[in-house]
PDB file of N, CA and C in Angstrom:
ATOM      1  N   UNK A   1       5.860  -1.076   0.010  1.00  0.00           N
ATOM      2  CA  UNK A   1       5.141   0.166   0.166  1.00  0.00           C
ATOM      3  C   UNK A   1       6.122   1.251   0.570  1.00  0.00           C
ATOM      4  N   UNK A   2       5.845   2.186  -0.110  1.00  0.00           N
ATOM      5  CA  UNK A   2       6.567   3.249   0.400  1.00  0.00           C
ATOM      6  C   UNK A   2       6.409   4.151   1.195  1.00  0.00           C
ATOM      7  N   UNK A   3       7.579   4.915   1.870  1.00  0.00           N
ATOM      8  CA  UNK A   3       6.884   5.709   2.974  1.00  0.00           C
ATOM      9  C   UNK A   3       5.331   6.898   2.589  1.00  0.00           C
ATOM     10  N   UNK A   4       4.338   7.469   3.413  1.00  0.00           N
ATOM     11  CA  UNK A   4       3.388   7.872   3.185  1.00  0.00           C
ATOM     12  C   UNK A   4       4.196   9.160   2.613  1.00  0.00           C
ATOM     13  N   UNK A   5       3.462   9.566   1.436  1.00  0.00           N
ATOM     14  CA  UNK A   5       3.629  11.159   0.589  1.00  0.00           C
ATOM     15  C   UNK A   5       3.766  12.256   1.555  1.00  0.00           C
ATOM     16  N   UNK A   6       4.381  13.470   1.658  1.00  0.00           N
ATOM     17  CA  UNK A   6       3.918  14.324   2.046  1.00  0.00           C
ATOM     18  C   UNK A   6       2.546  15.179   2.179  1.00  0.00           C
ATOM     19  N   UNK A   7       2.005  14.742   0.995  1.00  0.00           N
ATOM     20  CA  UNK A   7       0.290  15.210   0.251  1.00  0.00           C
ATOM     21  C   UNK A   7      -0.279  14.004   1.212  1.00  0.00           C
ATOM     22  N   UNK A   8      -0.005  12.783   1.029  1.00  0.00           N
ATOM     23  CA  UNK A   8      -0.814  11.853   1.987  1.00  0.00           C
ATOM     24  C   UNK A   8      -0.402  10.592   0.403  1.00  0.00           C
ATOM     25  N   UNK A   9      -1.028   9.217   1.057  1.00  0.00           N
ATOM     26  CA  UNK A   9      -0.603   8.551   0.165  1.00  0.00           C
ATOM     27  C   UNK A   9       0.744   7.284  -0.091  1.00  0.00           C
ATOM     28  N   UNK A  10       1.219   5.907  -0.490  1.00  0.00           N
ATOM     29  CA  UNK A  10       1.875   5.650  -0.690  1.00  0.00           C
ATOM     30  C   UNK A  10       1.919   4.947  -1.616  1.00  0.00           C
ATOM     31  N   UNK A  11       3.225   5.074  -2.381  1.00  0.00           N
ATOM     32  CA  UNK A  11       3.499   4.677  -3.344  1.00  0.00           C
ATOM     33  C   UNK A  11       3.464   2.734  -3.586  1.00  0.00           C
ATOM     34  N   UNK A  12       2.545   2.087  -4.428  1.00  0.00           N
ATOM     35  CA  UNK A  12       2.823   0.733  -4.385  1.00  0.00           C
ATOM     36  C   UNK A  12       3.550   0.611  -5.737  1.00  0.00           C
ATOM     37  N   UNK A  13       4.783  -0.606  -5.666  1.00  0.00           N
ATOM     38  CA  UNK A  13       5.536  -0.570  -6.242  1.00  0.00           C
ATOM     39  C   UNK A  13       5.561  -2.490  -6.500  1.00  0.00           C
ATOM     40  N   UNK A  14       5.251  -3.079  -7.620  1.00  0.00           N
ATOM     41  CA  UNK A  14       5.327  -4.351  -7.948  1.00  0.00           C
ATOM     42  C   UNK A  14       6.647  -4.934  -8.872  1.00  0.00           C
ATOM     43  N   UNK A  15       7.279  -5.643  -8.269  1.00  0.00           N
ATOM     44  CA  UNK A  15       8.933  -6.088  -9.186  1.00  0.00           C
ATOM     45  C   UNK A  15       9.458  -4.844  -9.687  1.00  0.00           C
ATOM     46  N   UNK A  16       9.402  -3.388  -8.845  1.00  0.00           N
ATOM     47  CA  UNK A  16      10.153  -2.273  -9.220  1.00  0.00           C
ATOM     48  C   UNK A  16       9.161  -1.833 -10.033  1.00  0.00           C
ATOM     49  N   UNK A  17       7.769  -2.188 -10.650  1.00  0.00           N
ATOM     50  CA  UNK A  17       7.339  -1.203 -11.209  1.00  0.00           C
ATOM     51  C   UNK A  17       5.946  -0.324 -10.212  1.00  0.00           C
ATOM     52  N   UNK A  18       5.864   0.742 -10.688  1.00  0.00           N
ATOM     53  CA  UNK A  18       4.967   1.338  -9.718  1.00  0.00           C
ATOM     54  C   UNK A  18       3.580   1.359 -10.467  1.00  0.00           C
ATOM     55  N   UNK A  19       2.844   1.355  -9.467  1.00  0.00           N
ATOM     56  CA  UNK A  19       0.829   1.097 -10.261  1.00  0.00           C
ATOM     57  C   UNK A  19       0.427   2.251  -9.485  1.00  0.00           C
ATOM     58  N   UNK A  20       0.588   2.994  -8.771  1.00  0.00           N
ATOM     59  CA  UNK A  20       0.335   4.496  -7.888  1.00  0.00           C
ATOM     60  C   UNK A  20       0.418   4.195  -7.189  1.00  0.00           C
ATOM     61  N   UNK A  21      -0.786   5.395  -6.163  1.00  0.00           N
ATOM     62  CA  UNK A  21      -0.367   6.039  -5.293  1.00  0.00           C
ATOM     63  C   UNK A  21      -1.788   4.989  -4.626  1.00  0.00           C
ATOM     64  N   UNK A  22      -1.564   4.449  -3.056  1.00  0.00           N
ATOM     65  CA  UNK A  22      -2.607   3.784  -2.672  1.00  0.00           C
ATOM     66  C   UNK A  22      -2.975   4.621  -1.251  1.00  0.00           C
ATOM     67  N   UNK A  23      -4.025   5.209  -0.744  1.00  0.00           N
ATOM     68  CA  UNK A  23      -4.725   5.938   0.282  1.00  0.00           C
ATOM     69  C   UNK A  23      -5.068   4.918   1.498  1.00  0.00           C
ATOM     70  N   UNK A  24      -5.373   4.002   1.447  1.00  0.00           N
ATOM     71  CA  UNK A  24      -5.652   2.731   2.481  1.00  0.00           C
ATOM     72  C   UNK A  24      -5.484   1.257   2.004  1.00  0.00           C
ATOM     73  N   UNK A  25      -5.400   0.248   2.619  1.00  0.00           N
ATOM     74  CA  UNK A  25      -5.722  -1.352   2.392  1.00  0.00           C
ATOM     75  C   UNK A  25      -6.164  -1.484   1.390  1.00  0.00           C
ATOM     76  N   UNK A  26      -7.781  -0.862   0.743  1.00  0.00           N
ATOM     77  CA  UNK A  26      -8.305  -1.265   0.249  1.00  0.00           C
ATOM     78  C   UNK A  26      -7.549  -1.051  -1.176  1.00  0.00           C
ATOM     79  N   UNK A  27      -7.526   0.043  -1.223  1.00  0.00           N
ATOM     80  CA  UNK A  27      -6.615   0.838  -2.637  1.00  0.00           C
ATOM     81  C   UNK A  27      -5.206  -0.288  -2.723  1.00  0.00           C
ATOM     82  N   UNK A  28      -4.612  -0.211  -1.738  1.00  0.00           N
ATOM     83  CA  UNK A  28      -3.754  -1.647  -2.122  1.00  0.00           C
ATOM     84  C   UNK A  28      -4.076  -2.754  -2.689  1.00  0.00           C
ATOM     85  N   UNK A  29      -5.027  -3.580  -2.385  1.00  0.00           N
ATOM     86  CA  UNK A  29      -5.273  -4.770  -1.986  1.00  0.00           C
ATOM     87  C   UNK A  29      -5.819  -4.323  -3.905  1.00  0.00           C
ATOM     88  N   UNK A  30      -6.661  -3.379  -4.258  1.00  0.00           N
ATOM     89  CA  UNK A  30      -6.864  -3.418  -5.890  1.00  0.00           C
ATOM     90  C   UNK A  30      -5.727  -3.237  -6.724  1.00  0.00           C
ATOM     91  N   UNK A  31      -4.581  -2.700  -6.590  1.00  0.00           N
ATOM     92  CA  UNK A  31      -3.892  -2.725  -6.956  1.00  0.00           C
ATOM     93  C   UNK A  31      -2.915  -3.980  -7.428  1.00  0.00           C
ATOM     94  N   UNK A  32      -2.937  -4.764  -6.096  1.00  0.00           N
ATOM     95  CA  UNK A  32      -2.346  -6.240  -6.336  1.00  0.00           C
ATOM     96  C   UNK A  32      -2.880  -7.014  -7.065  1.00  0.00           C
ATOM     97  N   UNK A  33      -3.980  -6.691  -6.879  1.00  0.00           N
ATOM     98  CA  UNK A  33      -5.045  -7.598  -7.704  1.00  0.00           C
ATOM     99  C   UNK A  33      -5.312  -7.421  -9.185  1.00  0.00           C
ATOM    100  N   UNK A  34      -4.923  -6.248 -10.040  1.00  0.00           N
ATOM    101  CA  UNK A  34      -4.759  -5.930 -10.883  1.00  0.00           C
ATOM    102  C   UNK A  34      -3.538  -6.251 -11.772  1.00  0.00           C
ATOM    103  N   UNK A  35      -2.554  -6.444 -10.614  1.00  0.00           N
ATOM    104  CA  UNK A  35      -1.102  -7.298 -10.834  1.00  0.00           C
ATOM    105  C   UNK A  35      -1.227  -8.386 -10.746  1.00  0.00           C
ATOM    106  N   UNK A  36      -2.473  -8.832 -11.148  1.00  0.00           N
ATOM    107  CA  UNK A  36      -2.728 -10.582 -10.453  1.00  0.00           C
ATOM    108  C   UNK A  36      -2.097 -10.822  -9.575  1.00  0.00           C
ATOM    109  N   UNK A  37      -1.973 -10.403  -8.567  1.00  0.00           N
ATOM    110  CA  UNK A  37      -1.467 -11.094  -6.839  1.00  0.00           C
ATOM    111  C   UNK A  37      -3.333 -11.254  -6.194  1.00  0.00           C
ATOM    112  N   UNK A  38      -2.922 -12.874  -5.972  1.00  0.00           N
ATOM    113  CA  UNK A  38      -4.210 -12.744  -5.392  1.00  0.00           C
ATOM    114  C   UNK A  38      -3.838 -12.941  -3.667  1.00  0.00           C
ATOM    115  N   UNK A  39      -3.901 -11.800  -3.303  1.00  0.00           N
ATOM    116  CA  UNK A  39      -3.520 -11.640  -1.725  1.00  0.00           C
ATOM    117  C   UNK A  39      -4.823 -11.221  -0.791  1.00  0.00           C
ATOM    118  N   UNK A  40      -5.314 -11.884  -0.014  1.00  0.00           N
ATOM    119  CA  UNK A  40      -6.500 -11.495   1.386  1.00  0.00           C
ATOM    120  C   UNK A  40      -6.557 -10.184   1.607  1.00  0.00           C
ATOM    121  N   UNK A  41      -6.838  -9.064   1.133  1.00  0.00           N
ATOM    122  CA  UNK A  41      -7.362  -7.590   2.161  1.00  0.00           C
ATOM    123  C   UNK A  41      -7.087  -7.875   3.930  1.00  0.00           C
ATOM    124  N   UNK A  42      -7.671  -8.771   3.889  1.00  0.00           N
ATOM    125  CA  UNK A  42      -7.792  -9.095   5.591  1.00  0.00           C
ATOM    126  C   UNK A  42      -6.082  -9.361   5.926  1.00  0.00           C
ATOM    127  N   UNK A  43      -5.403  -9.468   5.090  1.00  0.00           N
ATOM    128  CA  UNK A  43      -4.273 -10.054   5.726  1.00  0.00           C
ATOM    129  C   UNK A  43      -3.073  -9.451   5.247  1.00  0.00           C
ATOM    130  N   UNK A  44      -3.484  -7.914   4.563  1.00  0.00           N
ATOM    131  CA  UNK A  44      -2.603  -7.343   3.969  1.00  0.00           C
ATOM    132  C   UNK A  44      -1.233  -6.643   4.655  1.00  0.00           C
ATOM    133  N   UNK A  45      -1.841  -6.079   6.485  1.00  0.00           N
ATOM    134  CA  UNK A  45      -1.113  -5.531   7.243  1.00  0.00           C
ATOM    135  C   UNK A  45      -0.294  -6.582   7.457  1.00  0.00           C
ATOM    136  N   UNK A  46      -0.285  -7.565   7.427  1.00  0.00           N
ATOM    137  CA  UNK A  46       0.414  -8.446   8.346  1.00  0.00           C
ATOM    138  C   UNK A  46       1.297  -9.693   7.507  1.00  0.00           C
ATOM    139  N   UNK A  47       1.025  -8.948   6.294  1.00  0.00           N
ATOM    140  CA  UNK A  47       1.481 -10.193   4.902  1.00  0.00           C
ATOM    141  C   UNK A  47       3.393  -9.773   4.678  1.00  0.00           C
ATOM    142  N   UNK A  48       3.888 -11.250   4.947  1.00  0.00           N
ATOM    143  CA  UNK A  48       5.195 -11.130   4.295  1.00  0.00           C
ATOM    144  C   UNK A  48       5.723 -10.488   3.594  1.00  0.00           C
ATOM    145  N   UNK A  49       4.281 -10.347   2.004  1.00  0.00           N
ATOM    146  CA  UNK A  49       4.323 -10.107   0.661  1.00  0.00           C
ATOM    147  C   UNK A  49       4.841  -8.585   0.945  1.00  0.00           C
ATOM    148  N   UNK A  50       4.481  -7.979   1.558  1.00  0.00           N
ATOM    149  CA  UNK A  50       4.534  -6.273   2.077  1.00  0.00           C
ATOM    150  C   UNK A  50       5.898  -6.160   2.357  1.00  0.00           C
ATOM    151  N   UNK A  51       6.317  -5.137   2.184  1.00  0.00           N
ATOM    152  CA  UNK A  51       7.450  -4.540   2.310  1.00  0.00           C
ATOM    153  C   UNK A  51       7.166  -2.773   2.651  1.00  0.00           C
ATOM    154  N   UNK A  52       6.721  -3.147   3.966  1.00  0.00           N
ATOM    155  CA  UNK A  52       6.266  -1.610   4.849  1.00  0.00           C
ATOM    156  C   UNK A  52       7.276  -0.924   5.001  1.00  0.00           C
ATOM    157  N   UNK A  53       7.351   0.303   4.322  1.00  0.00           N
ATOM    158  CA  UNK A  53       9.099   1.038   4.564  1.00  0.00           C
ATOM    159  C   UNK A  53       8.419   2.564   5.028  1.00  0.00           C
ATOM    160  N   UNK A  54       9.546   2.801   6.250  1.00  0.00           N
ATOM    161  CA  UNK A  54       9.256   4.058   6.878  1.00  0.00           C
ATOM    162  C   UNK A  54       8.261   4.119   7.865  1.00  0.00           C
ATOM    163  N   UNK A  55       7.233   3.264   7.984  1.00  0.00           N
ATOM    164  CA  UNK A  55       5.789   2.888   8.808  1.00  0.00           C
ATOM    165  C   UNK A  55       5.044   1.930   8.302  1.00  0.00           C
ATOM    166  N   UNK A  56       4.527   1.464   9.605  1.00  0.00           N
ATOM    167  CA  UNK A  56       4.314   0.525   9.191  1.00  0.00           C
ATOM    168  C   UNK A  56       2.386   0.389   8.198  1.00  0.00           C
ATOM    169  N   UNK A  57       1.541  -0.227   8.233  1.00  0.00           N
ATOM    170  CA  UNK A  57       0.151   0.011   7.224  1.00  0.00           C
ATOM    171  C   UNK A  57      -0.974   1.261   7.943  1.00  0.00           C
ATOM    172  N   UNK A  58      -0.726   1.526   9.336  1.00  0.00           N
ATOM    173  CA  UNK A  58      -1.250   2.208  10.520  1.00  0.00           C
ATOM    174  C   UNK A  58      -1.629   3.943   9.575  1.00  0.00           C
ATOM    175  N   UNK A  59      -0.623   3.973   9.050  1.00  0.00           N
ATOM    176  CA  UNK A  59      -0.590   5.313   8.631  1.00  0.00           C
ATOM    177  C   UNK A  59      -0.320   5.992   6.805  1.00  0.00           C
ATOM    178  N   UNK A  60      -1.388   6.128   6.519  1.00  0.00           N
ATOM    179  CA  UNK A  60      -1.158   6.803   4.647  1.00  0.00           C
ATOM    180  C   UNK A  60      -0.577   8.176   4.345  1.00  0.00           C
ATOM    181  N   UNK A  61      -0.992   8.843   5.590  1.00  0.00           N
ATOM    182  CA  UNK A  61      -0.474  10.447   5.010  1.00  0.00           C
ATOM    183  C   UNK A  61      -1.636  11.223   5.610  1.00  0.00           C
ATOM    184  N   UNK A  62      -1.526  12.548   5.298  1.00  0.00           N
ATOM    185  CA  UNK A  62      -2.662  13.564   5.701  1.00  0.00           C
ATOM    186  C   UNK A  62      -4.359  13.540   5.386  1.00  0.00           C
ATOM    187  N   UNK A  63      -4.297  12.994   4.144  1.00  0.00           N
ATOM    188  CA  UNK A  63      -5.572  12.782   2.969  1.00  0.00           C
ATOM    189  C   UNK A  63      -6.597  11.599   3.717  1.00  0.00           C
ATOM    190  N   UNK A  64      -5.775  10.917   4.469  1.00  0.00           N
ATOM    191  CA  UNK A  64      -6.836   9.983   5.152  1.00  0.00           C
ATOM    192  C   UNK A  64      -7.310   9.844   6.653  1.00  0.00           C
ATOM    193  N   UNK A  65      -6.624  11.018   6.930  1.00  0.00           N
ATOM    194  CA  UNK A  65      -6.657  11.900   8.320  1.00  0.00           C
ATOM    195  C   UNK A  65      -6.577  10.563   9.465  1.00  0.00           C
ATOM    196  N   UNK A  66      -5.086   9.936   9.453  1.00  0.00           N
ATOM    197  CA  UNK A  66      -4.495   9.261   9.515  1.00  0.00           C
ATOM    198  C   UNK A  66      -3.280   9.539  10.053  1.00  0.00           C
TER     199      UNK A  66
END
């Protein structure tokens, strides 16, 4: 994950390719899942699989008043 946008927002990025821009967990967690990663929502903050850069899942950007 990339750090949150200035607009709000972070970038999810799968084997270097990017699927957008994700606003919370949930928006992640479809995203992976669309990449066939079948990964827990519930366990997304805290998943290996993540690669939290800049902050950690706590925070998206402005847009989620966050």
């Amino acid at each position: 994950m990339s750090p949150p946008a200035p607009t709000g927002g972070r970038r999810v990025r799968v084997h270097g390719e990017s699927l957008g821009l994700a606003y919370n967990l949930a928006d992640l967690s479809e995203f992976l899942r669309r990449a066939g990663l079948d990964v827990d929502p519930l366990t997304l903050a805290v998943s290996p699989l993540i690669d939290w850069r800049g902050i950690g899942p706590e925070y998206w950007g402005p847009e989620t008043g966050r």
